[in-house]
N, C-alpha and C. Protein backbone atom coordinates (compact mmCIF):
# COMPACT_ATOMS: atom_id res chain seq x y z
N UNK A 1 30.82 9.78 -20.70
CA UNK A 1 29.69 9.30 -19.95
C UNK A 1 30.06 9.34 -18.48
N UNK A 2 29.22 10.02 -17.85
CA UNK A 2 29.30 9.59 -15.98
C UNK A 2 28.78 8.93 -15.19
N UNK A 3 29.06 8.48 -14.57
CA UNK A 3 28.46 7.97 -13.80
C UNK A 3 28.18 8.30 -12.10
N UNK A 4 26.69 8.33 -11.55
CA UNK A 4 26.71 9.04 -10.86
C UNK A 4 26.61 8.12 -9.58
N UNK A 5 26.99 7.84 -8.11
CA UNK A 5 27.36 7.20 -7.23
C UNK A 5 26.83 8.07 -5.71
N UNK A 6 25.94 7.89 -5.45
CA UNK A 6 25.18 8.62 -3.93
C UNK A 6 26.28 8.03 -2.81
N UNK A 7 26.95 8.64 -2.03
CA UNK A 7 27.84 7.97 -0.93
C UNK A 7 26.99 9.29 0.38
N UNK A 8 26.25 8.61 1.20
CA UNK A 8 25.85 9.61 2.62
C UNK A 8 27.19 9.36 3.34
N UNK A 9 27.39 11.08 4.20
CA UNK A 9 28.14 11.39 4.80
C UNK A 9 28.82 10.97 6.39
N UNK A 10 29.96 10.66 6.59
CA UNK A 10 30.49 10.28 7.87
C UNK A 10 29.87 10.48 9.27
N UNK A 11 29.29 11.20 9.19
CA UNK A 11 28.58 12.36 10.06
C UNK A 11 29.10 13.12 11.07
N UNK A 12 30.57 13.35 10.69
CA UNK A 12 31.15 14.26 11.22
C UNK A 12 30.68 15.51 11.12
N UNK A 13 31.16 16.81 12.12
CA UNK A 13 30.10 17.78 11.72
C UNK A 13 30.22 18.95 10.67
N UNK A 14 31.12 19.08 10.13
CA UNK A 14 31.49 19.46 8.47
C UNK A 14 30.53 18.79 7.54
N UNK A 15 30.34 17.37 8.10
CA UNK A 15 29.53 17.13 6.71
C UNK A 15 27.92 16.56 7.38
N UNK A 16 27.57 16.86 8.42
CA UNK A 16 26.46 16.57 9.25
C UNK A 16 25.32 17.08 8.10
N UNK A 17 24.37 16.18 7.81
CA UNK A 17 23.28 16.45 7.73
C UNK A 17 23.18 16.34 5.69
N UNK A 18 24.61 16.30 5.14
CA UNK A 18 24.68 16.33 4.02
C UNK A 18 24.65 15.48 2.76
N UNK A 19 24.27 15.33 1.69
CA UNK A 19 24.39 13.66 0.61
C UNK A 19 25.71 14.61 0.07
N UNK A 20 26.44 13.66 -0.31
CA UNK A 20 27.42 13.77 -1.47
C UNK A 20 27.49 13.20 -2.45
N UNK A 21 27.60 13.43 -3.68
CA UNK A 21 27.50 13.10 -5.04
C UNK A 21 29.24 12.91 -5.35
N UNK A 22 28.87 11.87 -5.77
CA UNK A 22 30.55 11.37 -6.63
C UNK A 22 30.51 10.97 -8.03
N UNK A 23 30.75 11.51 -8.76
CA UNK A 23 30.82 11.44 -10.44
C UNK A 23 32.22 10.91 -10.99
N UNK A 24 31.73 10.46 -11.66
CA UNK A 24 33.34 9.21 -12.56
C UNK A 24 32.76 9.49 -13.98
N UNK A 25 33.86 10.03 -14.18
CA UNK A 25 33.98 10.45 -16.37
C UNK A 25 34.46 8.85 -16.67
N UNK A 26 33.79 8.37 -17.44
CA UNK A 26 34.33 7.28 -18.35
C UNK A 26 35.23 7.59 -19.02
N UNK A 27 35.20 9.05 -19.72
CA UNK A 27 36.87 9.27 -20.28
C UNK A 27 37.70 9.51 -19.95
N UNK A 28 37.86 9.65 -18.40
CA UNK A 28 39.17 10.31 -17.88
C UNK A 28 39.47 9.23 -17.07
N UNK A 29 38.28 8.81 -16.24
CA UNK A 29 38.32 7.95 -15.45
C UNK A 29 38.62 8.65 -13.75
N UNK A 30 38.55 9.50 -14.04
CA UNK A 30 38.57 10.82 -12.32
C UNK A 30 37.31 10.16 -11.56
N UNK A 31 37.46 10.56 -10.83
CA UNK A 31 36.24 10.49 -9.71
C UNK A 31 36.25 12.03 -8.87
N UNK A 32 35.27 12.75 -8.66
CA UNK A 32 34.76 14.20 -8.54
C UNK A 32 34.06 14.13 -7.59
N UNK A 33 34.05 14.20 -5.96
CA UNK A 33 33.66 14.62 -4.96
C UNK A 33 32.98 16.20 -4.83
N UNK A 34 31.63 16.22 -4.75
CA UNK A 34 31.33 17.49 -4.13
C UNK A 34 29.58 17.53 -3.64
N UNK A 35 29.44 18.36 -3.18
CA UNK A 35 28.10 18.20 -2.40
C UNK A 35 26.85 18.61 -3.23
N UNK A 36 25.64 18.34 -2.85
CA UNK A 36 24.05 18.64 -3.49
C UNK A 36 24.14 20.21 -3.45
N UNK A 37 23.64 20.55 -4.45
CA UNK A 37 22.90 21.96 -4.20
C UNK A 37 21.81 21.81 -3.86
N UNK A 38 21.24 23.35 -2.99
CA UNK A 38 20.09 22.58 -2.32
C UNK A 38 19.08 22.65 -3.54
N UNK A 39 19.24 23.03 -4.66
CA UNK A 39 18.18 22.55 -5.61
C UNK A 39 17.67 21.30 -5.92
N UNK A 40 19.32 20.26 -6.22
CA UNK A 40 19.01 19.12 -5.77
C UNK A 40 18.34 18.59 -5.05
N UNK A 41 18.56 18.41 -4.18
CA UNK A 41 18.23 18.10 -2.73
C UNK A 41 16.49 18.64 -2.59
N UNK A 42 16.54 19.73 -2.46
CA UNK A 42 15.05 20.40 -3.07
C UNK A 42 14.44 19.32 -3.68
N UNK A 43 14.33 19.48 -5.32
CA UNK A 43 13.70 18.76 -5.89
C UNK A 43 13.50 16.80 -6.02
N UNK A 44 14.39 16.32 -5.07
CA UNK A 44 13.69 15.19 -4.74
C UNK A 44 13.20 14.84 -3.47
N UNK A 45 13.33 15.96 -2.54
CA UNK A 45 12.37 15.11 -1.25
C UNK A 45 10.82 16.25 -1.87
N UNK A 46 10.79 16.83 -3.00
CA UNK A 46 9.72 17.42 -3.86
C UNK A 46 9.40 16.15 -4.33
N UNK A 47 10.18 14.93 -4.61
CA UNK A 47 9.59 13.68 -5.92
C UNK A 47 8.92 13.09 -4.80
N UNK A 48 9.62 12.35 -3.66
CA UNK A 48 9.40 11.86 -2.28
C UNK A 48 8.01 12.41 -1.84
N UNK A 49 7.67 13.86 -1.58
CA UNK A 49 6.31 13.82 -1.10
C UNK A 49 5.62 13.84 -2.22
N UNK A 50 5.19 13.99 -3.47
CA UNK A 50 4.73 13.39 -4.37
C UNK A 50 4.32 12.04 -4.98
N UNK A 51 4.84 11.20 -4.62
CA UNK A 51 5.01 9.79 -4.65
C UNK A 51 4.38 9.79 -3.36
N UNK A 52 4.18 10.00 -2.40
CA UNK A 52 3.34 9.58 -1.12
C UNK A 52 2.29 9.69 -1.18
N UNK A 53 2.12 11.07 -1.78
CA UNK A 53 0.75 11.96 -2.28
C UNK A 53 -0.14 10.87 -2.73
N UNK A 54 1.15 10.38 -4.12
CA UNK A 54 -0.05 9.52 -5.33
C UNK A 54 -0.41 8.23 -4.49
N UNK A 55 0.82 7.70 -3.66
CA UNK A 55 -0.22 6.17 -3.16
C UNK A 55 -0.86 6.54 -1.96
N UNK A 56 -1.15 7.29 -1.23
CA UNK A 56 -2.16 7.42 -0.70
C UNK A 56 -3.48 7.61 -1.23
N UNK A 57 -3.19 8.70 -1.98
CA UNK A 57 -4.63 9.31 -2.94
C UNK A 57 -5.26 7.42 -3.57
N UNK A 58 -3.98 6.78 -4.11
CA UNK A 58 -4.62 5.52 -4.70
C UNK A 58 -5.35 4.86 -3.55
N UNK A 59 -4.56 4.61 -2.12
CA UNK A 59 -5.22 3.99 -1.44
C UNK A 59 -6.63 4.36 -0.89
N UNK A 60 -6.93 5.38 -1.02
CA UNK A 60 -7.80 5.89 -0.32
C UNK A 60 -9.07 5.79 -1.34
N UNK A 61 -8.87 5.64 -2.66
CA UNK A 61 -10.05 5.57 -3.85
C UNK A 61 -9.85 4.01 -4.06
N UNK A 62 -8.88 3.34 -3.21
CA UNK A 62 -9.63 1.67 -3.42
C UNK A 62 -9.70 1.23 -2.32
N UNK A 63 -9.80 1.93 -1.14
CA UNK A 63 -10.89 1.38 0.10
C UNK A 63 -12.03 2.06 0.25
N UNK A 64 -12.36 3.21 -0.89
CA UNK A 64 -13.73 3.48 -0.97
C UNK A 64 -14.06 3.01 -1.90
N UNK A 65 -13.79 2.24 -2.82
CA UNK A 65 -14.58 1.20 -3.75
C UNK A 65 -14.89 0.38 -3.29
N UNK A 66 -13.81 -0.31 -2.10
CA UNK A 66 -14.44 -1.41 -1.77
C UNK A 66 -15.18 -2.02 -0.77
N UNK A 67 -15.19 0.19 0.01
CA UNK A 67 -16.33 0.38 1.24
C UNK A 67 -17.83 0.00 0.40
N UNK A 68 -17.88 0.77 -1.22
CA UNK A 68 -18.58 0.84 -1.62
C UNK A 68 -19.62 -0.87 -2.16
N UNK A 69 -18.37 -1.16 -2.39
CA UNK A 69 -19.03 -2.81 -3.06
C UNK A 69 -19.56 -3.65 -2.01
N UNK A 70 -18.44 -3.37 -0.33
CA UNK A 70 -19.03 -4.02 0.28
C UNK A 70 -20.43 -3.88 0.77
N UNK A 71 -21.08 -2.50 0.76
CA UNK A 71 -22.20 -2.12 1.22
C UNK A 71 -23.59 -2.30 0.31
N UNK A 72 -22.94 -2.00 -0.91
CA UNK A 72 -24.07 -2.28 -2.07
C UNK A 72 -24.18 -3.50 -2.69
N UNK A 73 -23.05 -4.55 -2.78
CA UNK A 73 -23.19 -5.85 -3.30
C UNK A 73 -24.51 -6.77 -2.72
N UNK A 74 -24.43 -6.79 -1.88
CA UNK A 74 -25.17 -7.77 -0.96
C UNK A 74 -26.36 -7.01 -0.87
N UNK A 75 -27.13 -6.42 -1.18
CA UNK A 75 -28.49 -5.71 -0.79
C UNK A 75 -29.41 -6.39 -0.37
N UNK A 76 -29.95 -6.68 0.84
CA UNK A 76 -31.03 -7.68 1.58
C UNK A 76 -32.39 -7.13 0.42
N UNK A 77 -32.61 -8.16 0.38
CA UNK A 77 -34.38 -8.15 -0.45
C UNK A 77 -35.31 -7.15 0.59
N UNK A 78 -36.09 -6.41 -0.05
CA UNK A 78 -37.20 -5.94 0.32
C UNK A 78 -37.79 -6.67 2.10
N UNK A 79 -37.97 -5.84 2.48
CA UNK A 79 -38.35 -6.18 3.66
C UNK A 79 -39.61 -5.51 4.11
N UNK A 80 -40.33 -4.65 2.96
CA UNK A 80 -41.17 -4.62 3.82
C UNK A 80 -42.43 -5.27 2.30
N UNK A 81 -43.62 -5.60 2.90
CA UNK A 81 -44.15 -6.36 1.96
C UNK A 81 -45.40 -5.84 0.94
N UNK A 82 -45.42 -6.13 -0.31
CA UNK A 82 -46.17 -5.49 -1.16
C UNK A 82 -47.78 -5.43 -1.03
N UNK A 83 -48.51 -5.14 -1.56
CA UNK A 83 -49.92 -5.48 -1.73
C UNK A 83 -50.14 -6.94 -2.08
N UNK A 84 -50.76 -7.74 -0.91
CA UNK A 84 -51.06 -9.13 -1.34
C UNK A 84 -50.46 -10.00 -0.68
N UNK A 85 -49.29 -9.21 -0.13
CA UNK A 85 -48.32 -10.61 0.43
C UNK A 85 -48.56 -10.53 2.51
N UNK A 86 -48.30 -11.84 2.68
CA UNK A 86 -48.51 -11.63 4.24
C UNK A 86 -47.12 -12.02 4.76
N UNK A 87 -47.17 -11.33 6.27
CA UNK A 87 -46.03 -11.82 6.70
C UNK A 87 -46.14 -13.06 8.36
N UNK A 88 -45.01 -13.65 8.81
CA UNK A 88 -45.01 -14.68 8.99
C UNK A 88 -44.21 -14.77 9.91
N UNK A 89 -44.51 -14.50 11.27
CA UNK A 89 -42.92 -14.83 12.18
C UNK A 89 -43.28 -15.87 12.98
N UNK A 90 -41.39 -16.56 12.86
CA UNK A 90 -41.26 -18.16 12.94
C UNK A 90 -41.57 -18.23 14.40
N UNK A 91 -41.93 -19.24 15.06
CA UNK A 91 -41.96 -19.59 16.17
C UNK A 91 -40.89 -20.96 16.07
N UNK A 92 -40.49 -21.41 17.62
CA UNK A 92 -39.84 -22.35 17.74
C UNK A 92 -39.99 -23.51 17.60
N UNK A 93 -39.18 -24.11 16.75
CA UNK A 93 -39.91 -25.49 15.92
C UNK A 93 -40.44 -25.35 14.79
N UNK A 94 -40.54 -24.24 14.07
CA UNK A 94 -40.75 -24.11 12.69
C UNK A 94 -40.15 -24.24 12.00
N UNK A 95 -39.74 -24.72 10.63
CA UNK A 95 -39.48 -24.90 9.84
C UNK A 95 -39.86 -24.02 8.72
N UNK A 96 -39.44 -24.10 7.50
CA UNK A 96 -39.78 -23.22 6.49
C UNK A 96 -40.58 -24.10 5.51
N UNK A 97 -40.56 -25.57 5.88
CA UNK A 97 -41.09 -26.74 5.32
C UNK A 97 -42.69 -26.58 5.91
N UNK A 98 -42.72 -26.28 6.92
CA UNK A 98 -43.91 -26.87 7.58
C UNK A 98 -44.99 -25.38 7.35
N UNK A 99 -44.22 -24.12 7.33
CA UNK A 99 -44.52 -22.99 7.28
C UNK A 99 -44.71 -23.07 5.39
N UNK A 100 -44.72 -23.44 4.84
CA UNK A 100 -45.01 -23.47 3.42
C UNK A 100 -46.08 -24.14 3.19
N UNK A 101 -46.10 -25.13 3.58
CA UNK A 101 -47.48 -26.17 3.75
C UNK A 101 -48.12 -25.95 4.15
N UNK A 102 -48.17 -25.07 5.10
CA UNK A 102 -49.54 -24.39 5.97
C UNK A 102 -49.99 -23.07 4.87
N UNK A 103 -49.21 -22.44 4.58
CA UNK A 103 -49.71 -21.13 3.96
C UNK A 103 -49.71 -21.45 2.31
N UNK A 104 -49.46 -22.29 1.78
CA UNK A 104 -49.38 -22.39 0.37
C UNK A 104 -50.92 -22.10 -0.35
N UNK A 105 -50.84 -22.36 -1.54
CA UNK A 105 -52.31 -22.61 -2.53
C UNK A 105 -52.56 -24.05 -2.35
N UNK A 106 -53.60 -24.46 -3.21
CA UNK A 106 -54.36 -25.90 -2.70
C UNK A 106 -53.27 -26.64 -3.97
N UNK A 107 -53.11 -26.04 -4.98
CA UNK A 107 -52.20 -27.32 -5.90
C UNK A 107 -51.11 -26.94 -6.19
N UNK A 108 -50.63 -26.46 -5.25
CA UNK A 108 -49.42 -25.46 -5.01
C UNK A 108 -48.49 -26.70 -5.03
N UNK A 109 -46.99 -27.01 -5.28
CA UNK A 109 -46.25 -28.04 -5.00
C UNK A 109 -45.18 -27.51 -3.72
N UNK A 110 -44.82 -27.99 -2.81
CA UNK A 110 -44.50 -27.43 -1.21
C UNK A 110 -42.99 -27.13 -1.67
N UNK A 111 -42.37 -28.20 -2.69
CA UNK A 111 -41.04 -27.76 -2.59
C UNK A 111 -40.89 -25.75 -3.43
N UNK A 112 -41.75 -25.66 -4.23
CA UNK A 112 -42.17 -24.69 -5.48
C UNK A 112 -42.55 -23.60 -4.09
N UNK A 113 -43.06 -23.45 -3.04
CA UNK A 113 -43.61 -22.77 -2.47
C UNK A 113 -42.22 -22.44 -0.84
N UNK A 114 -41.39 -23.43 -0.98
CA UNK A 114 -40.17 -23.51 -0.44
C UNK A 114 -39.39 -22.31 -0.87
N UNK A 115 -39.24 -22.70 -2.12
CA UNK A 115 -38.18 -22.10 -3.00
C UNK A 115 -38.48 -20.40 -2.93
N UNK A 116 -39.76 -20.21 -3.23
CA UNK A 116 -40.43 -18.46 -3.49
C UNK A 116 -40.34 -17.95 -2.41
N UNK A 117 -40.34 -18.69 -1.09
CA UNK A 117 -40.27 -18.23 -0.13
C UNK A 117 -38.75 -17.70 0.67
N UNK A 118 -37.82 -18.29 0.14
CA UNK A 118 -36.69 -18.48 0.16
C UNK A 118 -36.07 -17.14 -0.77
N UNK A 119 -36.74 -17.59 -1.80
CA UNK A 119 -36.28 -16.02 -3.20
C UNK A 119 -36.70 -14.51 -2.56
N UNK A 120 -38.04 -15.02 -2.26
CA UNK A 120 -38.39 -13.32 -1.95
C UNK A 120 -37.64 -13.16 -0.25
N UNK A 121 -37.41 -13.87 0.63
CA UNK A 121 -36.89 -13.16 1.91
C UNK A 121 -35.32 -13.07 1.63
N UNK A 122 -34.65 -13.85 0.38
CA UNK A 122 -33.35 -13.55 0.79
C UNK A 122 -32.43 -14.56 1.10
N UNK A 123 -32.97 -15.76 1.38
CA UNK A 123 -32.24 -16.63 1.99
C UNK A 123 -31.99 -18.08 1.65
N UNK A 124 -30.48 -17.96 1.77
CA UNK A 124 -29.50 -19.05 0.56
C UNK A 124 -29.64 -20.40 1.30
N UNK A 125 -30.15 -20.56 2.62
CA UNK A 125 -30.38 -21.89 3.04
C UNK A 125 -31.64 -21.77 3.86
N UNK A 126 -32.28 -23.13 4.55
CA UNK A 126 -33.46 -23.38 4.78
C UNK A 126 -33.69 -23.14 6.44
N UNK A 127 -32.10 -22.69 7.11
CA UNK A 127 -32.64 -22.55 8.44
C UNK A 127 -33.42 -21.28 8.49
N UNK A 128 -34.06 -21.43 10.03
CA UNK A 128 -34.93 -20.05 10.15
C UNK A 128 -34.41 -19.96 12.13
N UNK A 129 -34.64 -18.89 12.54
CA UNK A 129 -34.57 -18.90 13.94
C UNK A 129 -36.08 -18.05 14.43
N UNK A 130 -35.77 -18.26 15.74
CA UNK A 130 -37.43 -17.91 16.33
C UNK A 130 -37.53 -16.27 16.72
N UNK A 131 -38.45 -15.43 15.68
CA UNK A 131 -38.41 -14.54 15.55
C UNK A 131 -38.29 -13.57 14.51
N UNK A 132 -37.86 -14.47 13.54
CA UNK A 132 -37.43 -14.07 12.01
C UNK A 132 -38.93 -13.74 11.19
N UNK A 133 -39.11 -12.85 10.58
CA UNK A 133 -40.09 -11.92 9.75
C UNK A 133 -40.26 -12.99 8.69
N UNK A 134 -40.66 -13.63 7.82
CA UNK A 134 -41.05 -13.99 6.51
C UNK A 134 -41.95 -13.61 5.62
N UNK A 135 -41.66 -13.32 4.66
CA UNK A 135 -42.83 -12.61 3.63
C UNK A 135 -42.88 -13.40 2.73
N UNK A 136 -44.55 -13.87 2.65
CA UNK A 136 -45.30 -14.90 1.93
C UNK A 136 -45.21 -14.24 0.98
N UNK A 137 -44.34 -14.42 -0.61
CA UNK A 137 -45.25 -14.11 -1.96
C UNK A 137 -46.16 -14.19 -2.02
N UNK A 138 -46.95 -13.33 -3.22
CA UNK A 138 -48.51 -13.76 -3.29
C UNK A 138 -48.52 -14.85 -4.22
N UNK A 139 -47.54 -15.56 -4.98
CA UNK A 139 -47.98 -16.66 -5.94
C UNK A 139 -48.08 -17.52 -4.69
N UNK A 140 -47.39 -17.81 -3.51
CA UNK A 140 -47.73 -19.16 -2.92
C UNK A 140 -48.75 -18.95 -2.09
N UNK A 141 -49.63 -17.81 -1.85
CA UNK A 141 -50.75 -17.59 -1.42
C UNK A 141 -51.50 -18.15 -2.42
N UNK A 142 -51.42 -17.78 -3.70
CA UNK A 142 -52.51 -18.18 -4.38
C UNK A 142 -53.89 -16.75 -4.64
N UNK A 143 -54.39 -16.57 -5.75
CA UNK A 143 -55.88 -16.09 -5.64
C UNK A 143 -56.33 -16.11 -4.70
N UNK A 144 -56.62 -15.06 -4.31
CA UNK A 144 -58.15 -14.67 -3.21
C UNK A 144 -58.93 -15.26 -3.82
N UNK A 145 -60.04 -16.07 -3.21
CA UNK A 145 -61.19 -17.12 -3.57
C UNK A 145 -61.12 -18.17 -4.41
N UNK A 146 -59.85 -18.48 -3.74
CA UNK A 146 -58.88 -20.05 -4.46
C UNK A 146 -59.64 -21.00 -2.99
């Protein structure tokens, strides 16, 4: 059995630029000094850019997955509005409370007309700023000739 032992060179210039391989027989117990062929040598800075190859190639197909997730996860709701529905931009001092109550149906319940309003624009809390688009569902409109 051998064993094989990488020792890099002094860098004197006889051995400038070279790996040396040192091998030890378990049965003799020698130790065997001599240099790479460049096949050696060859075939692992061949493993070396290969192995760079593969984690790049990996990196590069999981920051476009997760260019991808970041762009498509989150998809803003519809913005522009269907047949039936009206739209609604906030002025200052509006509320989404007060803006529900004004535009709702007659037995409409305000928190119920909160909520749809909230579902269809998109939005996980109740602030609004001045300028912001809102699109009335048509359930909290209600029937034409309600």
């Amino acid at each position: 059995m051998e064993h094989v032992v990488w020792v890099l060179g002094s860098g004197t210039q006889s051995q400038a630029g070279r790996r040396t391989m040192r091998t030890k027989s378990a049965a003799s117990g020698r130790t065997h000094n001599g240099y790479l062929s460049s096949r050696e040598s060859t075939s692992s800075g061949g493993w070396k850019l290969l192995r760079t190859l593969v984690v790049a190639a990996a990196f590069l197909i999981l920051f476009a997955g997760f260019s991808f997730m970041r762009s498509f996860a989150d998809e803003p709701v519809s913005s522009v509005p269907s047949a039936g529905e009206t739209v609604v931009i906030v002025d200052t001092g509006d509320t989404l409370w007060s803006i529900a109550a004004e535009v709702k149906a007659g037995g409409m319940d305000t928190r119920e007309a909160v909520y749809s309003i909230m579902e269809r624009n998109g939005y996980h809390s109740a602030s609004l700023s001045s300028g912001d688009r809102l699109i009335i569902p048509v359930e909290v409109l209600g029937e034409p000739g309600e």
